[in-house]
N, C-alpha and C. Protein backbone atom coordinates (compact mmCIF):
# COMPACT_ATOMS: atom_id res chain seq x y z
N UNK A 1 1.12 18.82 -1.03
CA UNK A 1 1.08 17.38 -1.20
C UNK A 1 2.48 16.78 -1.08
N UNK A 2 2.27 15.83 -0.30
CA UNK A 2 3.71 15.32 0.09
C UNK A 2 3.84 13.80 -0.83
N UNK A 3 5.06 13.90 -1.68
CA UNK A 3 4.98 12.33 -2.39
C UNK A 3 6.09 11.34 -2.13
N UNK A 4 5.90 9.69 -2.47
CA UNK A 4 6.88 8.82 -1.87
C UNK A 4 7.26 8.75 -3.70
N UNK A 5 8.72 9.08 -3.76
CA UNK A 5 9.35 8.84 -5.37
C UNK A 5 10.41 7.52 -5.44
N UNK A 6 9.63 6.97 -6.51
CA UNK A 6 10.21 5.75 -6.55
C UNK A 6 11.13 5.80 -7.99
N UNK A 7 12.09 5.82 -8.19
CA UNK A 7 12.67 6.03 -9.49
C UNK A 7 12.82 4.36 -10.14
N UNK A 8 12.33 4.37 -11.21
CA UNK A 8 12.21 3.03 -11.80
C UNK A 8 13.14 3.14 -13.09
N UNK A 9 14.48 2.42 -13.50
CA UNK A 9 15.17 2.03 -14.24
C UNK A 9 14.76 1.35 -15.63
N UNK A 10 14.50 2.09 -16.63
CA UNK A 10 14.20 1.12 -17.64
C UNK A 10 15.43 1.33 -18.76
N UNK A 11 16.17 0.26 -18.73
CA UNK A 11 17.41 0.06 -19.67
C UNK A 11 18.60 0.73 -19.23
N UNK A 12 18.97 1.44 -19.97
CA UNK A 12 20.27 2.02 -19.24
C UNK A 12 20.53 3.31 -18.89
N UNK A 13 19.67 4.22 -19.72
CA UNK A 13 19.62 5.59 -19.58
C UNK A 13 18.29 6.54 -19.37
N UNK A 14 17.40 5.42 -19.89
CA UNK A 14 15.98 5.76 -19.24
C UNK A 14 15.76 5.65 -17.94
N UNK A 15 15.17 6.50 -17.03
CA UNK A 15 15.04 6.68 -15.53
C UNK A 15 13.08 7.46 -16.24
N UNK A 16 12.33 6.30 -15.01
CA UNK A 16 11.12 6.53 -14.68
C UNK A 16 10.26 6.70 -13.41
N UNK A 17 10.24 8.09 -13.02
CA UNK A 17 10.05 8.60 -11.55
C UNK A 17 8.31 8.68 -11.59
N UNK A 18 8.13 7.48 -10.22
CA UNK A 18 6.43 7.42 -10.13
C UNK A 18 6.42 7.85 -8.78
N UNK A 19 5.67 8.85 -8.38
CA UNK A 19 5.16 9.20 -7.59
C UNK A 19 4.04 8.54 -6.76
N UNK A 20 4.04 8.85 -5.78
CA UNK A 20 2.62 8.15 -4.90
C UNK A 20 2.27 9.39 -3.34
N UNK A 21 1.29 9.58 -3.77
CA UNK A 21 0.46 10.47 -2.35
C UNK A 21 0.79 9.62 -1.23
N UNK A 22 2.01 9.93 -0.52
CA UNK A 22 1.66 9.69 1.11
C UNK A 22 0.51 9.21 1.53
N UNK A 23 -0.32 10.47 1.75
CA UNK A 23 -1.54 10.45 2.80
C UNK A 23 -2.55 9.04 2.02
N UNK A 24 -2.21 9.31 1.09
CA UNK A 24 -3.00 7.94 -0.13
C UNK A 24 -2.32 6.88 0.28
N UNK A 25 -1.31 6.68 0.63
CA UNK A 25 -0.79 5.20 0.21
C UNK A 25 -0.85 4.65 2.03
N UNK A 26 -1.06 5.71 2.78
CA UNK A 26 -1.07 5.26 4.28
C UNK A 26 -2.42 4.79 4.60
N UNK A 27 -3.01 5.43 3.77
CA UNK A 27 -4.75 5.28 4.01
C UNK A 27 -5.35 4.05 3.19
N UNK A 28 -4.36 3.44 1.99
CA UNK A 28 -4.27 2.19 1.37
C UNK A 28 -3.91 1.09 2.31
N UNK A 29 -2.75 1.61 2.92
CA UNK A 29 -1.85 0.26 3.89
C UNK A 29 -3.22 -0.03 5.04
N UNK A 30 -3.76 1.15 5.42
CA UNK A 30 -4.57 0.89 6.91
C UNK A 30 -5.82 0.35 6.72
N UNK A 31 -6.59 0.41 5.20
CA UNK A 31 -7.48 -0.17 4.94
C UNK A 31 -7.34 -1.80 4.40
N UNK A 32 -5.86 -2.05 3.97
CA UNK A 32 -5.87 -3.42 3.88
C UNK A 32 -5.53 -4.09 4.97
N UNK A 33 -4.55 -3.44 6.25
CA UNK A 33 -4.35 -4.38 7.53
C UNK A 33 -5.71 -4.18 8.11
N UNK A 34 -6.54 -3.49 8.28
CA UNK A 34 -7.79 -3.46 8.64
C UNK A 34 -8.39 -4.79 8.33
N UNK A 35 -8.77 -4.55 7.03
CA UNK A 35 -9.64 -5.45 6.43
C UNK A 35 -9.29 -7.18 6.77
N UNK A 36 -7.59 -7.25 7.01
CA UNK A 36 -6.87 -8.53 7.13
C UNK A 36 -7.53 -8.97 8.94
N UNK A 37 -7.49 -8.30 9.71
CA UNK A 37 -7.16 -8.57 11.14
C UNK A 37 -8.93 -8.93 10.87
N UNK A 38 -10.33 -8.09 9.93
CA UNK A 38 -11.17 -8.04 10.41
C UNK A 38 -11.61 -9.39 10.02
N UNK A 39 -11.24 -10.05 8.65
CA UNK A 39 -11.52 -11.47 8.66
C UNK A 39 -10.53 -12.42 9.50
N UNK A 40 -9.68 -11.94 9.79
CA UNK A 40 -9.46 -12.88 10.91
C UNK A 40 -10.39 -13.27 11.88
N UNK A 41 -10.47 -12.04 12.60
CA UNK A 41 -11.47 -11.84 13.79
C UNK A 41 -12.76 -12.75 13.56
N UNK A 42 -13.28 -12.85 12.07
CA UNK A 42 -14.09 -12.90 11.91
C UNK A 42 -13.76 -14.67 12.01
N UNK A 43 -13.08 -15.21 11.28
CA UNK A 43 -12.23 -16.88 11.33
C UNK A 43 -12.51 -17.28 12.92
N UNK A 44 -12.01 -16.39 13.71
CA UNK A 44 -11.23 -17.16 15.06
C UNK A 44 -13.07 -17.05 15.85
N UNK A 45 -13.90 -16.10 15.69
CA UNK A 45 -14.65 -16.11 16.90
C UNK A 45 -15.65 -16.49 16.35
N UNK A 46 -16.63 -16.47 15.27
CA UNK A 46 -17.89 -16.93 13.71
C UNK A 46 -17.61 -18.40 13.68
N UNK A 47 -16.44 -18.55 12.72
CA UNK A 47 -16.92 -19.50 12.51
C UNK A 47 -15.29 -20.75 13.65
N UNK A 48 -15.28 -20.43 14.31
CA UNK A 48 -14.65 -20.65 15.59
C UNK A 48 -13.41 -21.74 15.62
């Protein structure tokens, strides 16, 4: 499993490392530009 690490700063000496699944977060991005272009599509040619 491959992860994207985001180290998050809380105060001055606390350090908080969140992880995120790659293959998860690509398959997040492609289902929301999906979903964006498909109501478009749906705007420009439906309801015209």
């Amino acid at each position: 499993m491959r992860y994207i690490c985001f180290i998050v700063k809380r105060g001055f000496h606390e350090e908080e490392i969140i992880k995120f699944d790659i293959e998860l977060t690509t398959a997040l991005v492609k289902i929301s530009i999906t979903e964006i272009y498909f109501s478009m599509f749906i705007k420009k040619h439906i309801l015209g």
